[in-house]
Every structure is written in C-alpha cells, then in structure tokens.
C-alpha atoms as a PDB file:
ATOM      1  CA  UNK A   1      32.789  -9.960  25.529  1.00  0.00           C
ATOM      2  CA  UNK A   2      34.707  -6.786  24.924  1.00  0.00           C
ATOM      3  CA  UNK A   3      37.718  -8.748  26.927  1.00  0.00           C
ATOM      4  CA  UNK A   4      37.082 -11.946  25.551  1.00  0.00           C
ATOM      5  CA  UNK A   5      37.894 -10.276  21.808  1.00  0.00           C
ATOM      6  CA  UNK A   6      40.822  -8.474  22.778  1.00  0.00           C
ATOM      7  CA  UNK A   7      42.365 -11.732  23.947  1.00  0.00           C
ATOM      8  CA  UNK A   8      41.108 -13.263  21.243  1.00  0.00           C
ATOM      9  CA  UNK A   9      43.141 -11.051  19.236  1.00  0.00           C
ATOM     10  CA  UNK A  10      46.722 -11.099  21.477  1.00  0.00           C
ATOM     11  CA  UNK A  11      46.629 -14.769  20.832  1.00  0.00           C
ATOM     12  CA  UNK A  12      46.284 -14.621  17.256  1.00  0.00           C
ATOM     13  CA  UNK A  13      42.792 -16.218  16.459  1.00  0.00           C
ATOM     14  CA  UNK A  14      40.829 -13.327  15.165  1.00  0.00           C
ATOM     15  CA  UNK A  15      41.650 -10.824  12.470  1.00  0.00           C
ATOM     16  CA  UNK A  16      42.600  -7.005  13.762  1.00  0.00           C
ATOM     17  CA  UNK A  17      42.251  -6.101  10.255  1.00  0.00           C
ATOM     18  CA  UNK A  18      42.752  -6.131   6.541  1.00  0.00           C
ATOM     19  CA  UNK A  19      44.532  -4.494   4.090  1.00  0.00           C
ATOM     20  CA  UNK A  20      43.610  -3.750   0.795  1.00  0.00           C
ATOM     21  CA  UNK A  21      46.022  -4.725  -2.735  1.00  0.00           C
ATOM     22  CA  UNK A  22      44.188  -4.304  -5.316  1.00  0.00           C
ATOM     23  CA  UNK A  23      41.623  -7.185  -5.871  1.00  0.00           C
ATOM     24  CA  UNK A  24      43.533  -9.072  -2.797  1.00  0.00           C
ATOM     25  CA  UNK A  25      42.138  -8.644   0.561  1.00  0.00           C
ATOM     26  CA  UNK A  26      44.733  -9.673   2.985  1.00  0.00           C
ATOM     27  CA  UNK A  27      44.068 -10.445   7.040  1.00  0.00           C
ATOM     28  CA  UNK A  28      46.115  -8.950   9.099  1.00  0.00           C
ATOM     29  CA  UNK A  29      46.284 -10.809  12.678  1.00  0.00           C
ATOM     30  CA  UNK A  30      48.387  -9.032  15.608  1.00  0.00           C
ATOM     31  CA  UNK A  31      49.295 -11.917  18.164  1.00  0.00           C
ATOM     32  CA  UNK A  32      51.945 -11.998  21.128  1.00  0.00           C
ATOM     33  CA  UNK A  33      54.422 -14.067  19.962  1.00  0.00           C
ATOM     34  CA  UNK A  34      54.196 -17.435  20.865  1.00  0.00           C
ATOM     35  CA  UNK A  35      50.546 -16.445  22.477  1.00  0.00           C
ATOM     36  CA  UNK A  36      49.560 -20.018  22.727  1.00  0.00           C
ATOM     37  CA  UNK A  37      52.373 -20.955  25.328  1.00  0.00           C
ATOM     38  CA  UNK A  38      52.873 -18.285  27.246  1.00  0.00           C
ATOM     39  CA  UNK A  39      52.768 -18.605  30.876  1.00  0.00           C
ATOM     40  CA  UNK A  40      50.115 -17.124  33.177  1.00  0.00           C
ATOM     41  CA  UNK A  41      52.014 -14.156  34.017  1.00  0.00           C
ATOM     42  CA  UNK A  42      53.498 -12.895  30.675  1.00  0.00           C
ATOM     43  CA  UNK A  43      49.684 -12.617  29.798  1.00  0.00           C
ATOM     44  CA  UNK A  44      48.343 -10.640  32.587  1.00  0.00           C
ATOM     45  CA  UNK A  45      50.310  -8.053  31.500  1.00  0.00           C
ATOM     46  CA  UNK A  46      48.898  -7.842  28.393  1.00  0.00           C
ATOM     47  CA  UNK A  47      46.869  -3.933  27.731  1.00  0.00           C
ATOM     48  CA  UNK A  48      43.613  -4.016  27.248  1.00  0.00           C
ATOM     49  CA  UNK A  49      41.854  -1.110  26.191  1.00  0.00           C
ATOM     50  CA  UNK A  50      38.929   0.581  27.955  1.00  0.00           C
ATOM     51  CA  UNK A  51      35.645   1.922  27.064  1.00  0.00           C
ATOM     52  CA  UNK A  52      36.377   5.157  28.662  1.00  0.00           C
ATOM     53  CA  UNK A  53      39.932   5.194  26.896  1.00  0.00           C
ATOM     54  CA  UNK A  54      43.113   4.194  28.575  1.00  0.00           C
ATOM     55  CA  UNK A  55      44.853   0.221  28.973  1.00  0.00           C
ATOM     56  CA  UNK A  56      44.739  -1.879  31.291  1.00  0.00           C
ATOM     57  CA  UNK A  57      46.482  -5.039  32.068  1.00  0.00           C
ATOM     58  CA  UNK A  58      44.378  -7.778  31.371  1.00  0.00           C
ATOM     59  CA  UNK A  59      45.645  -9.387  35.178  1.00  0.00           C
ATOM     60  CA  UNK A  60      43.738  -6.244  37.122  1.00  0.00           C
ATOM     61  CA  UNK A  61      40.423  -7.182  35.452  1.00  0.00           C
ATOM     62  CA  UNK A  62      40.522 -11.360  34.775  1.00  0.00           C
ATOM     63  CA  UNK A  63      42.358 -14.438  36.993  1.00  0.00           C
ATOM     64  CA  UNK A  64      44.400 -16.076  34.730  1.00  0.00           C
ATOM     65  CA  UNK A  65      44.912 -19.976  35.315  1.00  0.00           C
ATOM     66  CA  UNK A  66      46.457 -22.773  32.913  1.00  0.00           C
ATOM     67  CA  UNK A  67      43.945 -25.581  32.827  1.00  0.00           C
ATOM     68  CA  UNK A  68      43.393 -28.761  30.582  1.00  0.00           C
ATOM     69  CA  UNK A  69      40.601 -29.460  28.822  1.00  0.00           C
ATOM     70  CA  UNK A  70      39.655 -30.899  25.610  1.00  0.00           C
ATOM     71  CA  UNK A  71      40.516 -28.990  22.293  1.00  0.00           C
ATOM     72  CA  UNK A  72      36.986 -29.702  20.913  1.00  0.00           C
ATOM     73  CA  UNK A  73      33.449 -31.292  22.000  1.00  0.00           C
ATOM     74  CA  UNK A  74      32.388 -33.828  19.582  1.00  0.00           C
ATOM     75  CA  UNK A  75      28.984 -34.759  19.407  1.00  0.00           C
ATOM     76  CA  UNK A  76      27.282 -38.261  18.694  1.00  0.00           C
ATOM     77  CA  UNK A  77      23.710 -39.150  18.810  1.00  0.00           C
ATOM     78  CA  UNK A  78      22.821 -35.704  21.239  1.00  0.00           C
ATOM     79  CA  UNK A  79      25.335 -37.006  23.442  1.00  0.00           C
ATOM     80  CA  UNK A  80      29.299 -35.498  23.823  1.00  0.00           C
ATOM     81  CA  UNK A  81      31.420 -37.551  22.752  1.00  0.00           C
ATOM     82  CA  UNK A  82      35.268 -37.727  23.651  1.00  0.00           C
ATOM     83  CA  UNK A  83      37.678 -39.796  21.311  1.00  0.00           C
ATOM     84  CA  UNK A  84      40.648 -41.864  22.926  1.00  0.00           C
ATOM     85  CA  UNK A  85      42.954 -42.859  20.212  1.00  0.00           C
ATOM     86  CA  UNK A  86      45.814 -45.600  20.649  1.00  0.00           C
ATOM     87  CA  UNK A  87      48.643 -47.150  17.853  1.00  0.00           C
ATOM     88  CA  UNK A  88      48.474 -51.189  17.999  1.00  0.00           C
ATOM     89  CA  UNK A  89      52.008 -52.776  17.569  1.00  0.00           C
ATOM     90  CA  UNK A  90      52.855 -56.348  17.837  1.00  0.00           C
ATOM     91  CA  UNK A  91      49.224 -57.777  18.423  1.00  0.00           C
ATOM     92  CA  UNK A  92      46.195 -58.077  17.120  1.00  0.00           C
ATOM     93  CA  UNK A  93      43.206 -55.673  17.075  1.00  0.00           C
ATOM     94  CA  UNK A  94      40.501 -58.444  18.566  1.00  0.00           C
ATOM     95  CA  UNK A  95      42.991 -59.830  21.193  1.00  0.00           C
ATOM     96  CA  UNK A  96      43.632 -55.855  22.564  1.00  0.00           C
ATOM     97  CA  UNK A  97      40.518 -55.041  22.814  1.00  0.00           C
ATOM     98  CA  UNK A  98      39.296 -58.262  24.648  1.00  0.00           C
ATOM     99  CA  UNK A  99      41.819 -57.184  27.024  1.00  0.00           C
ATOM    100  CA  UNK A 100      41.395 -54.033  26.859  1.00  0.00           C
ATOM    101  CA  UNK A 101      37.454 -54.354  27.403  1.00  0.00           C
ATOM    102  CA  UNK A 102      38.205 -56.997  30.394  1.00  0.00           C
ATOM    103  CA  UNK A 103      40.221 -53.904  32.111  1.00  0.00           C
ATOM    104  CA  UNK A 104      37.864 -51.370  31.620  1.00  0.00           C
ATOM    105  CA  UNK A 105      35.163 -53.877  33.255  1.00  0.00           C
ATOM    106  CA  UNK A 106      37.124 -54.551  36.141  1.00  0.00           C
ATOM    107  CA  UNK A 107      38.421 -51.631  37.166  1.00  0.00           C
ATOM    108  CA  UNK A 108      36.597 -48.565  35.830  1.00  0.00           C
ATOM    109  CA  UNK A 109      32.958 -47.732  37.372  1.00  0.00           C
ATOM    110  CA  UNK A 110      31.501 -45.308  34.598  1.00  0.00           C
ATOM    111  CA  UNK A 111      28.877 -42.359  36.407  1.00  0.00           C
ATOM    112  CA  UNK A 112      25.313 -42.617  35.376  1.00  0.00           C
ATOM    113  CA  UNK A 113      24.717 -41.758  31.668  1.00  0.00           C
ATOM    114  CA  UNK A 114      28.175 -42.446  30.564  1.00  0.00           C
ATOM    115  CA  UNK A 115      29.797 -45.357  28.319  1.00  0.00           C
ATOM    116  CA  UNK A 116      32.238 -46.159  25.729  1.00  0.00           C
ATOM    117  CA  UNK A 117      32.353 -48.290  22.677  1.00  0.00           C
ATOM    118  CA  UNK A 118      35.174 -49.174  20.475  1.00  0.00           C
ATOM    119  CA  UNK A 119      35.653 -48.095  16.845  1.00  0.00           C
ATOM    120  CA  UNK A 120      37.682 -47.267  14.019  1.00  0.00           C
ATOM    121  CA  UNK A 121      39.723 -50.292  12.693  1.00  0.00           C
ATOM    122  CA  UNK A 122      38.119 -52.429  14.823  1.00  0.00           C
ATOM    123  CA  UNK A 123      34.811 -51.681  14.457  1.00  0.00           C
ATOM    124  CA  UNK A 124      35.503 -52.023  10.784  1.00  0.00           C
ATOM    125  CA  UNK A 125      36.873 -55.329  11.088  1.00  0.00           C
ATOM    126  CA  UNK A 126      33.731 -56.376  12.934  1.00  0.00           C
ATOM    127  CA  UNK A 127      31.497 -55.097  10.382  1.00  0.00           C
ATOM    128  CA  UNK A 128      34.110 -57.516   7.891  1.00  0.00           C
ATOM    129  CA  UNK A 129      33.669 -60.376   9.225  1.00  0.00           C
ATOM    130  CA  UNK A 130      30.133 -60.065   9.796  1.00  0.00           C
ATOM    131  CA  UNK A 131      30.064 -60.162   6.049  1.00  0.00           C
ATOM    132  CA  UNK A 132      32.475 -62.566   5.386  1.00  0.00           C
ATOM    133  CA  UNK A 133      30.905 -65.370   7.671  1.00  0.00           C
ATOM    134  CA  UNK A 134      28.464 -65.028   5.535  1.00  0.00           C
ATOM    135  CA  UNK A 135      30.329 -64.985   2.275  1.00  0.00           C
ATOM    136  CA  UNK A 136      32.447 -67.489   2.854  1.00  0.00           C
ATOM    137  CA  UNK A 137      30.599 -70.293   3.567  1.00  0.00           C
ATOM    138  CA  UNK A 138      28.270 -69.607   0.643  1.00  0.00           C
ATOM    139  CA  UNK A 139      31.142 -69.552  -1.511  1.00  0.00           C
ATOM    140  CA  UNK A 140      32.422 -72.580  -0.525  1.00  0.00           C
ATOM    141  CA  UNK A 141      28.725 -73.942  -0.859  1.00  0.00           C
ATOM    142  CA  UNK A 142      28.618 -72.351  -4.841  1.00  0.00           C
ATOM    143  CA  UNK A 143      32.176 -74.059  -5.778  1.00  0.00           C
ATOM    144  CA  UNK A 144      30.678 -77.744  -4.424  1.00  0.00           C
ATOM    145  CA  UNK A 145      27.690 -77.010  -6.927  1.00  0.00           C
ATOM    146  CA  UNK A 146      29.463 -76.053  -9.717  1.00  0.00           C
ATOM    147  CA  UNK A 147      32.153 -78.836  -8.956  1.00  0.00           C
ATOM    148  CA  UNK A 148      28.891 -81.517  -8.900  1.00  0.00           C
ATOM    149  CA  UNK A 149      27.322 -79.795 -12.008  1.00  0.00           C
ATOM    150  CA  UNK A 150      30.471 -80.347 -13.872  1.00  0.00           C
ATOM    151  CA  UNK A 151      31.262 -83.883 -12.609  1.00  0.00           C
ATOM    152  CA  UNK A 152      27.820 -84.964 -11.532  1.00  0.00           C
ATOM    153  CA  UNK A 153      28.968 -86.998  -8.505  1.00  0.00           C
ATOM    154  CA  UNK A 154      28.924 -85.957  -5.601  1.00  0.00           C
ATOM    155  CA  UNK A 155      32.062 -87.948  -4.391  1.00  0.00           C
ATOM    156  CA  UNK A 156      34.198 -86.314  -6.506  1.00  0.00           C
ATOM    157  CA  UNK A 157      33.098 -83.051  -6.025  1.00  0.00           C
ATOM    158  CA  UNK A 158      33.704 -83.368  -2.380  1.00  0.00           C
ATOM    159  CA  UNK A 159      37.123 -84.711  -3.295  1.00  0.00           C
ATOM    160  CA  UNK A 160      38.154 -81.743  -5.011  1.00  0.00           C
ATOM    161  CA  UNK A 161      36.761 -79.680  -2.190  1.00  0.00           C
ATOM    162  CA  UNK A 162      39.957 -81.444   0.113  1.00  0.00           C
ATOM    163  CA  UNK A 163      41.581 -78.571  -1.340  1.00  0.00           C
ATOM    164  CA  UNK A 164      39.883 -76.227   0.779  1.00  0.00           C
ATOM    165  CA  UNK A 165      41.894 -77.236   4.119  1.00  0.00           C
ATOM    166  CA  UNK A 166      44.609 -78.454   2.329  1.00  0.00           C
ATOM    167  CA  UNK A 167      45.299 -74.439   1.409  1.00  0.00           C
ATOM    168  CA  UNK A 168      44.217 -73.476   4.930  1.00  0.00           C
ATOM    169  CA  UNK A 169      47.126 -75.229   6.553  1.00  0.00           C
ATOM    170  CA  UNK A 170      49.452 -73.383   4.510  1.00  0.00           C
ATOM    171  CA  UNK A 171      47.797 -70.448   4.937  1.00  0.00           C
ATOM    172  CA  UNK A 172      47.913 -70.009   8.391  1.00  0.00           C
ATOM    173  CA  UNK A 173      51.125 -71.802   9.234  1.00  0.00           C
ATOM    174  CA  UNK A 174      52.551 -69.062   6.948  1.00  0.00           C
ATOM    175  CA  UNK A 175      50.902 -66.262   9.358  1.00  0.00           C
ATOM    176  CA  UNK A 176      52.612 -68.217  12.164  1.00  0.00           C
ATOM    177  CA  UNK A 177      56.222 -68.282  11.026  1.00  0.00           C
ATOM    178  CA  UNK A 178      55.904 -64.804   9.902  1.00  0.00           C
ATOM    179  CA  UNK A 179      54.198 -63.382  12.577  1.00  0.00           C
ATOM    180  CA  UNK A 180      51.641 -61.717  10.729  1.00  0.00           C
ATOM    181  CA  UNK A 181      47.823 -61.492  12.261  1.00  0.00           C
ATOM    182  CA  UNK A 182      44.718 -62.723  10.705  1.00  0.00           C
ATOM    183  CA  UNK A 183      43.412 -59.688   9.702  1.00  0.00           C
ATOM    184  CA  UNK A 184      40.186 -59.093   7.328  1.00  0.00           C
ATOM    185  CA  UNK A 185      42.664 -58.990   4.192  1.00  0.00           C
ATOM    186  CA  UNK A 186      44.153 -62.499   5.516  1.00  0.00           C
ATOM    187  CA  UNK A 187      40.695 -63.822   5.178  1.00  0.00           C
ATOM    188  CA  UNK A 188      40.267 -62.045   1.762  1.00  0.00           C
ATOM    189  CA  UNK A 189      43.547 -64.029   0.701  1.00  0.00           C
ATOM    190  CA  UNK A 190      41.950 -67.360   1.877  1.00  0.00           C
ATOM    191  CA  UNK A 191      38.949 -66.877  -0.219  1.00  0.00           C
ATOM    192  CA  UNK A 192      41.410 -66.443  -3.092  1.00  0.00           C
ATOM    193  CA  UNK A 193      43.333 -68.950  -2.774  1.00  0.00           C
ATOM    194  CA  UNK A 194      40.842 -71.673  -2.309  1.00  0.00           C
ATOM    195  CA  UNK A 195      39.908 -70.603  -5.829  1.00  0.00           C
ATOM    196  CA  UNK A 196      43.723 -71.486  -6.928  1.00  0.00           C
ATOM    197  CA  UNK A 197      43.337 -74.851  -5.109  1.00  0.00           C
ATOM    198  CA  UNK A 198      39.929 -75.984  -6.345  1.00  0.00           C
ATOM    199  CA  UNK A 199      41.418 -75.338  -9.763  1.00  0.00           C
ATOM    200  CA  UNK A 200      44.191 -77.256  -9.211  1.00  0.00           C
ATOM    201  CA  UNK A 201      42.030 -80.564  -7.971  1.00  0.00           C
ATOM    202  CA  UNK A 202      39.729 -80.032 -11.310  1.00  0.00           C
ATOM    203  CA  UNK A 203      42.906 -80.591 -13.441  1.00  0.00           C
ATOM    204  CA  UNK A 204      43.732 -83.738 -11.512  1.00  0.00           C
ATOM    205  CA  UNK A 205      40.410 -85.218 -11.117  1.00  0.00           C
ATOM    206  CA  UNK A 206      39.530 -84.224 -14.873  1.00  0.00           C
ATOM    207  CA  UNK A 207      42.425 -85.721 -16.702  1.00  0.00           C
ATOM    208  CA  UNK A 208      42.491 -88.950 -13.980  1.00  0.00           C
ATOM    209  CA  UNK A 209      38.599 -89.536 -15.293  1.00  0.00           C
ATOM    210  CA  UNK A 210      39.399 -89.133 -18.664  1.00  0.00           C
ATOM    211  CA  UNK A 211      42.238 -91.716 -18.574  1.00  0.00           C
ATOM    212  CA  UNK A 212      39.675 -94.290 -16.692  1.00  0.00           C
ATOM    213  CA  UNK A 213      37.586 -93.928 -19.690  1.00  0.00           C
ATOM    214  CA  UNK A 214      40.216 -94.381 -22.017  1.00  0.00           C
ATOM    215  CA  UNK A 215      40.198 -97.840 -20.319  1.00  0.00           C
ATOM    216  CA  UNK A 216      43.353 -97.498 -17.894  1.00  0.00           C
ATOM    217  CA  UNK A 217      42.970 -99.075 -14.660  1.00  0.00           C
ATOM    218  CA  UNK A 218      42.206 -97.041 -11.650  1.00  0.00           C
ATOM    219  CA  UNK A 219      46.261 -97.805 -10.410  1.00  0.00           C
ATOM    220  CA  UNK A 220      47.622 -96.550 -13.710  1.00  0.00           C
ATOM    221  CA  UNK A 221      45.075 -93.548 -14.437  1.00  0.00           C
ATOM    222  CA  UNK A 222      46.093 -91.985 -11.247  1.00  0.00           C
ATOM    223  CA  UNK A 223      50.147 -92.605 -12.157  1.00  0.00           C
ATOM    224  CA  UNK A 224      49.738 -91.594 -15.633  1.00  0.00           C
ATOM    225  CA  UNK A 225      47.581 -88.597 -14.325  1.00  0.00           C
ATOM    226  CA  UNK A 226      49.517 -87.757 -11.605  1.00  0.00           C
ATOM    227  CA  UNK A 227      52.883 -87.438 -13.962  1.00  0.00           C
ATOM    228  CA  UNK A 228      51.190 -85.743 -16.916  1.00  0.00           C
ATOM    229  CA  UNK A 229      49.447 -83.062 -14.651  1.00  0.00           C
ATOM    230  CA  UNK A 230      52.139 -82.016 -12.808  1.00  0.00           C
ATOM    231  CA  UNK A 231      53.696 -79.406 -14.943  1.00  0.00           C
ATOM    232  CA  UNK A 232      49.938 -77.505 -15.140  1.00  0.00           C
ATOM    233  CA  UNK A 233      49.419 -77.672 -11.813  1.00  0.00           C
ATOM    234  CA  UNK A 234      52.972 -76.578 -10.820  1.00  0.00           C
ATOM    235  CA  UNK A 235      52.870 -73.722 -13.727  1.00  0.00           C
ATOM    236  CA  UNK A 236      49.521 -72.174 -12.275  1.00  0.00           C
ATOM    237  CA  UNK A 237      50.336 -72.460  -8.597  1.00  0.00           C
ATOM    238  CA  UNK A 238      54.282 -70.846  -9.623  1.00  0.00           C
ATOM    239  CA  UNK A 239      52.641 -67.970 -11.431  1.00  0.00           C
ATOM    240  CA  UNK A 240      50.420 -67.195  -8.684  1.00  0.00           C
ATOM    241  CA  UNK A 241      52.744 -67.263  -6.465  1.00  0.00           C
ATOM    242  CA  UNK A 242      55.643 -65.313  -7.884  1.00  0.00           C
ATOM    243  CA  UNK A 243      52.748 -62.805  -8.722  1.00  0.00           C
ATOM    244  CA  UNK A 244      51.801 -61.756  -4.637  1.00  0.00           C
ATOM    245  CA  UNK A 245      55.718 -62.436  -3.887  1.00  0.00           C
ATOM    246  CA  UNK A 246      55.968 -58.082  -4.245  1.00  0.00           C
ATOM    247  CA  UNK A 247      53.135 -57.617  -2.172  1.00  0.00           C
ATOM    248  CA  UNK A 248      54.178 -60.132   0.559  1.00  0.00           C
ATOM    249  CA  UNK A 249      57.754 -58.174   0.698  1.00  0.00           C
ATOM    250  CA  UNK A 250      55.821 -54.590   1.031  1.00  0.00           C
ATOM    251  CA  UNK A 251      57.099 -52.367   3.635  1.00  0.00           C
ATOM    252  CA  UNK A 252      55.487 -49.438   1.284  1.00  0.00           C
ATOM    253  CA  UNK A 253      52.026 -47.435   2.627  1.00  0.00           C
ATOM    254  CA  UNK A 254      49.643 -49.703   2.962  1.00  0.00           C
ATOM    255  CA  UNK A 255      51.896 -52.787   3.518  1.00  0.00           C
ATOM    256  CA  UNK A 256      49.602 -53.660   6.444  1.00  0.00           C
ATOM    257  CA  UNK A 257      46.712 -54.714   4.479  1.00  0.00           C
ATOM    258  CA  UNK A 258      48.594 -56.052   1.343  1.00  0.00           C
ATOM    259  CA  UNK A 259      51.080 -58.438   3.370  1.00  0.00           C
ATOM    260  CA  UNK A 260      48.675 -60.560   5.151  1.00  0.00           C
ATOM    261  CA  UNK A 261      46.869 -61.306   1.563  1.00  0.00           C
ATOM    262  CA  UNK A 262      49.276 -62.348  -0.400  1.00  0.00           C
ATOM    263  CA  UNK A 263      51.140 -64.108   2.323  1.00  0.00           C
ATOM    264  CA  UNK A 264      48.314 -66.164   3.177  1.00  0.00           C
ATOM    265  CA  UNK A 265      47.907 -67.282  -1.208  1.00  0.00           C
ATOM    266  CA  UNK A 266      51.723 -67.688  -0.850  1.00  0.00           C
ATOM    267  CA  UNK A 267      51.205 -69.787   2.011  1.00  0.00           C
ATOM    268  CA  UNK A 268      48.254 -71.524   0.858  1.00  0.00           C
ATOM    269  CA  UNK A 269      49.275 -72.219  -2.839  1.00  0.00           C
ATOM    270  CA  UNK A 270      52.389 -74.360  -1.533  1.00  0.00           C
ATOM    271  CA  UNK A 271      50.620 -76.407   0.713  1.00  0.00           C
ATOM    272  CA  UNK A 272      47.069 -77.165  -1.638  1.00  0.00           C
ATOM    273  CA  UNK A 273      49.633 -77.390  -4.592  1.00  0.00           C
ATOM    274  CA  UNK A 274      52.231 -80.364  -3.162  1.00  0.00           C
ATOM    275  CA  UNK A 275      49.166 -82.089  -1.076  1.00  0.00           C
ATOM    276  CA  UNK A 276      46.844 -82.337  -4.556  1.00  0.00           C
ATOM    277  CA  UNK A 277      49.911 -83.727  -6.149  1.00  0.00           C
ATOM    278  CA  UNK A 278      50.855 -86.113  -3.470  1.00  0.00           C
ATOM    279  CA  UNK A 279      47.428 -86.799  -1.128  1.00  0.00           C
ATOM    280  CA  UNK A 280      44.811 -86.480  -3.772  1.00  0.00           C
ATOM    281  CA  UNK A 281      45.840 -89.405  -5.523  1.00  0.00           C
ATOM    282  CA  UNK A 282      45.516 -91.269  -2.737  1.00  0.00           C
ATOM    283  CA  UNK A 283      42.328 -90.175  -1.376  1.00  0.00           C
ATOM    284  CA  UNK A 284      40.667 -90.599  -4.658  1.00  0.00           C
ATOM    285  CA  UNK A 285      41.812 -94.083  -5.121  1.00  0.00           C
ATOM    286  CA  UNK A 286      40.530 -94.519  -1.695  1.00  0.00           C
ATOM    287  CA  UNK A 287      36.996 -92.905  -2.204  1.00  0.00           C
ATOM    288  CA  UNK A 288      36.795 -95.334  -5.483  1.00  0.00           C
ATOM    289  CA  UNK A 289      37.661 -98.442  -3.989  1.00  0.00           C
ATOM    290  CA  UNK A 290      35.137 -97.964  -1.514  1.00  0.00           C
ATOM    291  CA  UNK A 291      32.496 -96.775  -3.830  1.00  0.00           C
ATOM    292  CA  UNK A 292      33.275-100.040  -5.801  1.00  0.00           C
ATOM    293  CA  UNK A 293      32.892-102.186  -3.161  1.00  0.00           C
ATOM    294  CA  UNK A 294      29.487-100.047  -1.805  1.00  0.00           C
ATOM    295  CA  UNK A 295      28.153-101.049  -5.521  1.00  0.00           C
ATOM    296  CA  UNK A 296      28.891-104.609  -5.537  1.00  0.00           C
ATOM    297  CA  UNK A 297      26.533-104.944  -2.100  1.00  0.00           C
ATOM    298  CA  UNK A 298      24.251-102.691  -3.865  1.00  0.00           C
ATOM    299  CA  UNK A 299      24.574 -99.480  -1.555  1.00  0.00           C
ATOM    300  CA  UNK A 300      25.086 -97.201  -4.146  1.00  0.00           C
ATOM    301  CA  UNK A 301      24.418 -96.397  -7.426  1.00  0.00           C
END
C-alpha cells in the first residue's frame, strides 16, 4: 500500500499536499512529468522512500511491465460490462448491424457466461419503431374516421385516403436520389406529411361535392373543381414546402435527424400535391361511375 501511494503520487493522481491562501485551499500534486507515458525504465528509477528512512528505486522492490487493459469496469445487471463503440458512415444503422450480428454469429464462439447486445442509436431506433408501428397505423385508421364523419361515405373517404401512398412515393424516391436513410425522423416526416396530403384531397373532394349539388354534372364539377382548387392546393403544399427547405439544406449539429424529415415532406408534398391535382380527378370520377351503376342494379345504397 505504502508503494502503491507513492506511485500514486509520481504519476500525478493523488494530492502530496495543500497549501493554504486565505479562505482558498489549493492541492498541490507532485507528478513526473509526463508520468502517464513514461516507459518502463524511466519509472523504475523513481525513489521511493522507506519506513526505516532512506530511497529506494521503485525497480529494486516492484517489476514494472506496460500492459493493456481497460480504463474502467462498467457494471450492468451484476455482470461487467465492456462497451465497444463504432462511427456509422454511408449506411444505415439496421443494415450494419444485421451484418454485423451475421459476423459475430459466424465467426466468434463467446465462453460460457458471456454475450453482447447492441445499443445506443440503435437500440433507440428499435424502441422507435416499436412505437411507431403502432402509431402509425392508428393514425391512419383516426384520419379515415374523421374523413367518413365529415363526408359520411365511405367511398370518398377512402378516396381521399389515395393520398396516403401518393405522398409515400415521393417520399421515399426523395431518400433515394439523395441518398439519405430511413431513419426514425424519416418516418416522423411521413406521418407529417400525410397530414399535408389528406388536406389537400379534402379541398378537392369538398369543393367537387359542392359543385355536384349546385347541379353541375359529374364531367364539369370535377373541371370546374379541378381549376378553381388549384391555387389552394398549390399555396398550402408551396408554403410547406419552402418552410422544411432550411432544414433539408442543414449541414449544422443535428443535421442528421432534421434532413431526413423535412426531406421526406419535401419529397412527399410534390408527389401527393401534382397526383391529387392530376389522378384524383380521375379516380373519383371512376369510383362514381361505378357507384352509379352499383345503384341502378340495386347493390348499393
């Protein structure tokens, strides 16, 4: 112990003493200059006192040897832990670690009582989309009842719902050209953005069954609707957009989570914005024909 502290002290971890100004107490640590790389030999010769009185060089009473070891044991559960961290470029989390975990399997035989498990961001991400297959469907499911409360058919309301994959497609042809990943924020961006596009086929659908009850003809409602909506639907999806165009150009600290989000609305906008204006027409023409014909051979209602 008594050698253990006098190293201690050479290398500069422990106080020799303190020194008193006024209410200040100030350490005073006396170290051998660059103590924590010197070689084997430069610290054998380092004095040690003795009980009896005298020095000694610390080489005549310890073997010194350079070894490596961990700085620290962590501890987990009762059981040591060891922490192996590693910078992903260029790839996504999910694919590395598939790979990664493949590797491991293959080629490393762990001892009895030993194992590893992944974590930080991808444990996080995990736990994310745990939650968000959860959260997603159910908020697709809540936007198809509010769309049939407020149009009371169900037709329609899956009409509008188009929407949905019409903003995907955009979405993540936008993280292919760019090269981005789908990350947990990407799927945070779809969510928003179907918002954007179901908003977008309400407008439409609205102002096309308004028209029809005005007494236009299905043909002309849908022209007439089609032209008058176009400046709403292109000022809401242009806002939006021009709003997450910062974010998307980010190379500022925390860039990595902002990117993929408002690249994937970007993304997403464009596509649900042109295909309501150009497909939704035509589907809902489409869906009404048919339902007119179902209700002439009495199969609906």
């Amino acid at each position: 112990d008594d050698i253990g502290h006098q190293v201690e002290l050479a290398l500069g971890s422990s106080v020799a003493t303190r020194v008193v100004d006024g209410p200040r107490r100030i350490d005073v640590v006396v170290r051998v200059p660059d103590g924590n790389a010197v070689d084997p030999d430069l610290m054998a010769q380092v004095p040690i006192a003795r009980v009896e009185g005298g020095l000694v060089p610390l080489g005549a009473v310890a073997a010194i040897t350079r070894n490596e070891s961990p700085e620290a044991f962590a501890h987990e559960g009762g059981q040591r832990m060891v922490v192996v961290g590693a910078n992903i470029r260029g790839r996504d989390v999910g694919s590395f670690v598939a790979e990664a975990s493949e590797v491991l399997a293959r080629e490393i035989r762990l001892s009895e009582g030993y194992s590893f498990e992944w974590g930080g961001q991808y444990r996080n991400q995990q736990r994310a989309l745990q939650r968000l297959s959860v959260l997603v469907p159910a908020s697709v499911l809540l936007i198809f009842l509010l769309l049939f409360a407020a149009f009371g058919k169900l037709r329609q309301a899956a009409l509008i719902l188009l929407n949905v994959p019409f903003a995907l497609i955009g979405g993540i042809g936008i993280l292919w050209i760019t090269g981005l990943n789908l990350s947990t924020s990407a799927i945070i961006g779809f969510i928003a953005v179907f918002g954007i596009a179901v908003l977008n086929g309400v407008v439409m659908v609205t102002y096309v069954n308004q028209l029809r009850e005005q007494g236009e003809s299905l043909d002309e409602a849908l022209l007439h609707g089609a032209a008058t909506r176009l400046r709403p639907v292109l000022m809401t999806a242009l806002a939006a957009s021009f709003g997450f165009i910062p974010m998307a150009l980010s190379t500022s600290p925390g860039a990595e989570l902002q990117r993929p989000l408002a690249t994937v609305v970007i993304g997403g906008i464009v596509t649900s914005t042109l295909l309501t204006l150009l497909v939704l027409p035509t589907v809902y023409r489409t869906v009404e024909l048919l339902y007119q014909r179902w209700s002439a051979r009495g199969l609906a209602d």
